[in-house]
N, C-alpha and C. Protein backbone atom coordinates (compact mmCIF):
# COMPACT_ATOMS: atom_id res chain seq x y z
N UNK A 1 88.63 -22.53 -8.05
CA UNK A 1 89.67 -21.81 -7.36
C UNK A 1 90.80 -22.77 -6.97
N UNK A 2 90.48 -23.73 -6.61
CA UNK A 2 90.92 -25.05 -5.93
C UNK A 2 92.34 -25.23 -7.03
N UNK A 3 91.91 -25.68 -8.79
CA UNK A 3 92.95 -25.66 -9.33
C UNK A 3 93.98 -24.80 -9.76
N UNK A 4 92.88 -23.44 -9.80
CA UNK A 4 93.53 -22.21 -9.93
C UNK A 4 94.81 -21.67 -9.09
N UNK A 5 94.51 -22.44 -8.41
CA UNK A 5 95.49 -22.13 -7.11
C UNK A 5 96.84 -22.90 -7.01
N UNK A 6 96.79 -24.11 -7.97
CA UNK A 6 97.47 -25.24 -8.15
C UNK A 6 97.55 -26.35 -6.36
N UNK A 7 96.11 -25.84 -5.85
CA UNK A 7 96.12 -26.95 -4.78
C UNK A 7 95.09 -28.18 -5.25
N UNK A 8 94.79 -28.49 -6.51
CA UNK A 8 94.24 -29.46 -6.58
C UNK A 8 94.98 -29.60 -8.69
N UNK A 9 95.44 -30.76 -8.90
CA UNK A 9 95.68 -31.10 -10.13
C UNK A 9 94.60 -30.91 -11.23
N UNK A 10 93.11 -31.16 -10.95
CA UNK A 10 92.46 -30.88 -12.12
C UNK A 10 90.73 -30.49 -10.76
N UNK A 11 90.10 -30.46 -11.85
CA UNK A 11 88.87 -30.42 -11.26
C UNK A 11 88.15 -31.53 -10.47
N UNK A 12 88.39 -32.99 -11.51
CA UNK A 12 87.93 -33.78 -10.65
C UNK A 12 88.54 -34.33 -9.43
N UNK A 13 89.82 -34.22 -9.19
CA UNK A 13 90.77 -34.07 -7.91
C UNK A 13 90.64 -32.54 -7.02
N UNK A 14 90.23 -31.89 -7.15
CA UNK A 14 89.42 -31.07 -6.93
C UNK A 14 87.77 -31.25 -5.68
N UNK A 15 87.32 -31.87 -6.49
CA UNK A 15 85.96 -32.71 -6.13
C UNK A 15 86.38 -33.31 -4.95
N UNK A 16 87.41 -34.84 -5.20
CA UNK A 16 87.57 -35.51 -4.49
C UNK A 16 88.17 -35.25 -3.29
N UNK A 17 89.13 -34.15 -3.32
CA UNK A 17 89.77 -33.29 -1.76
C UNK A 17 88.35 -32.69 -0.90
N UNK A 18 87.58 -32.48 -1.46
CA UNK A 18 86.51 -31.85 -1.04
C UNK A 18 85.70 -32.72 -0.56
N UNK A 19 85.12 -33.63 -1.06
CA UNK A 19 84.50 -35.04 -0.87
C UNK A 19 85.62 -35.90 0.31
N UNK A 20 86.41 -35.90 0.75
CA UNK A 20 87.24 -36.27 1.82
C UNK A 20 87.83 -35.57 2.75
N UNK A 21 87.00 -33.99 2.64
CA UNK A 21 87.41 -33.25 3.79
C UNK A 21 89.07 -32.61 4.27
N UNK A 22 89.09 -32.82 2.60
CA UNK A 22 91.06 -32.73 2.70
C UNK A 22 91.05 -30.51 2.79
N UNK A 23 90.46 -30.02 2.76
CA UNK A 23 90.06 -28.84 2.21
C UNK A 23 89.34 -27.78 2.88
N UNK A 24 90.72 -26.68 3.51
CA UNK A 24 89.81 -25.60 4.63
C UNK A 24 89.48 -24.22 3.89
N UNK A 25 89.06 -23.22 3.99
CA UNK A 25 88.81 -21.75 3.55
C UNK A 25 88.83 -21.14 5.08
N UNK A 26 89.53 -20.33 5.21
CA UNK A 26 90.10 -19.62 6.50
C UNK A 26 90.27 -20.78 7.69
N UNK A 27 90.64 -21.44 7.43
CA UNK A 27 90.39 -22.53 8.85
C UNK A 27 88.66 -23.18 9.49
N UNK A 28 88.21 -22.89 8.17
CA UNK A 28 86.85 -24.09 8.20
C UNK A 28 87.15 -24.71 7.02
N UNK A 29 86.46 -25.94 7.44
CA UNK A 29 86.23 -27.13 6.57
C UNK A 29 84.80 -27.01 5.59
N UNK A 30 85.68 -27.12 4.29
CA UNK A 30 84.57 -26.65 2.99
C UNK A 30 84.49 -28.71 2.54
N UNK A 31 83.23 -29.00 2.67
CA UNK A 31 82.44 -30.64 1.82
C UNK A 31 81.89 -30.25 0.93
N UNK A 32 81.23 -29.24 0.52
CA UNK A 32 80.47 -28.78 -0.77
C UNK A 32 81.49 -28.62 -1.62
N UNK A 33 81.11 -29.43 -2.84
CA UNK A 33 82.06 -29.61 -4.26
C UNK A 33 81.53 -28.44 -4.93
N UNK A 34 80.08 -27.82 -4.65
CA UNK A 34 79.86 -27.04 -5.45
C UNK A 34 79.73 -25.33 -4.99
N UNK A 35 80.50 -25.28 -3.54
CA UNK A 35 80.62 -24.08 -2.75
C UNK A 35 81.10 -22.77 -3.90
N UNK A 36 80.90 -21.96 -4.06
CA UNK A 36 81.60 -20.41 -4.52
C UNK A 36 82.14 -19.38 -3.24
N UNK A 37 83.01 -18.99 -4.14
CA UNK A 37 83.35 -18.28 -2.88
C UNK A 37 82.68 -17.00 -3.24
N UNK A 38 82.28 -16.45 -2.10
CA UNK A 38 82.01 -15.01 -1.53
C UNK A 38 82.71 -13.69 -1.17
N UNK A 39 82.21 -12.58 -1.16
CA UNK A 39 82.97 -11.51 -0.93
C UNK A 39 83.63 -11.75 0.56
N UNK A 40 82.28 -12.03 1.51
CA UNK A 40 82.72 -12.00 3.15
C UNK A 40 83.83 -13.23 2.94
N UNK A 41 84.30 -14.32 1.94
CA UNK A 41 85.14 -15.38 2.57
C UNK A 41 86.74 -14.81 2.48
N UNK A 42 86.82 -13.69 1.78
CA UNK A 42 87.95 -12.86 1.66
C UNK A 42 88.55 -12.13 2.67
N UNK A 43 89.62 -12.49 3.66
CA UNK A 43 90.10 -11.62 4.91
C UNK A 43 90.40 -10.20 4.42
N UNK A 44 90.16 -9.15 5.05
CA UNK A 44 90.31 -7.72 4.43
C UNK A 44 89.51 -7.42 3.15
N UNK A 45 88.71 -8.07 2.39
CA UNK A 45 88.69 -7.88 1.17
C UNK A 45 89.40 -8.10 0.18
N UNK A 46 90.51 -8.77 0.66
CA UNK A 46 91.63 -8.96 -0.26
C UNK A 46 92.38 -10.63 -0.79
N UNK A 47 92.30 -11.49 0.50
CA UNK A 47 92.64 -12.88 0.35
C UNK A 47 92.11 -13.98 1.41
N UNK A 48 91.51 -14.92 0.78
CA UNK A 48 91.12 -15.89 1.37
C UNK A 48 92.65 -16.99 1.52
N UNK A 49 92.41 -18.04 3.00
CA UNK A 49 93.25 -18.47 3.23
C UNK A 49 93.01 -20.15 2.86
N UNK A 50 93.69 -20.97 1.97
CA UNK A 50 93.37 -22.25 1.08
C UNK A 50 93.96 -23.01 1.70
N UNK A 51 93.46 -24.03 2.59
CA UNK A 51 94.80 -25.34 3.08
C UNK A 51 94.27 -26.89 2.27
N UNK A 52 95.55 -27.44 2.22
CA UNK A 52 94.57 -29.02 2.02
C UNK A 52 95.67 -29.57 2.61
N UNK A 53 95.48 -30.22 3.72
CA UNK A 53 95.96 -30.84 4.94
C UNK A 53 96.60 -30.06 5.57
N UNK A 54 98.08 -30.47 5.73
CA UNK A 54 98.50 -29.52 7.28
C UNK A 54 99.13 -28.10 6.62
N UNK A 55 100.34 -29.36 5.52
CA UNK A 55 101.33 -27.89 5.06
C UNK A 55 101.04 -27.40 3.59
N UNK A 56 99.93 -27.95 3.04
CA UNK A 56 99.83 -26.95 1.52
C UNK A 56 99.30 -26.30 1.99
N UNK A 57 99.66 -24.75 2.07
CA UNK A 57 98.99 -23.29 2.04
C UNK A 57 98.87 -22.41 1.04
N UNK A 58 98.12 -21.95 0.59
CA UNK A 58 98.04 -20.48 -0.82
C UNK A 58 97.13 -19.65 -0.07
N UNK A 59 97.34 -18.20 -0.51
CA UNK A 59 96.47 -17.26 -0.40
C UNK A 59 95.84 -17.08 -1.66
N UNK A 60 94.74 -16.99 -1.90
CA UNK A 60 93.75 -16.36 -3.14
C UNK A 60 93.16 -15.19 -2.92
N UNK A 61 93.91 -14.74 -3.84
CA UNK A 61 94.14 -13.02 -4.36
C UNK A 61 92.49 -13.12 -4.40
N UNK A 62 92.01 -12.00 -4.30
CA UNK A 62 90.39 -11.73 -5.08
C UNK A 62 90.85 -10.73 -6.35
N UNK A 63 89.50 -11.01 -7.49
CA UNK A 63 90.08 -10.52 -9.04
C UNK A 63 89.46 -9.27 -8.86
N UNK A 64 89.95 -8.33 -9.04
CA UNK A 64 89.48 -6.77 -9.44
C UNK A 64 88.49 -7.24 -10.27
């Protein structure tokens, strides 16, 4: 999701935001490189909220 989102350049930069705690899902802190996201991590059912540090923000759509 991470690159999908264009908040991480590839996968293994990806990893490494995650592995350094650079990386929230609604305003918790995700360390698992190998986390999935879930239905409940979706606000409304509709978008989860992606930060990596203060000011990169994306919303992730959920896929029909």
């Amino acid at each position: 999701m991470l690159v999908a989102t264009g908040v991480a350049d590839s996968r293994n930069g990806a990893r490494r935001l995650l592995g350094e705690g650079g990386i929230s899902l609604n305003n918790v802190k995700v360390a698992d490189p190998e986390y999935v996201l879930v239905d409940s991590d979706f606000l409304h059912g509709e978008a989860a909220l992606i930060k990596r540090g203060r000011k990169h923000q994306v919303a992730a759509r959920r896929a029909v």
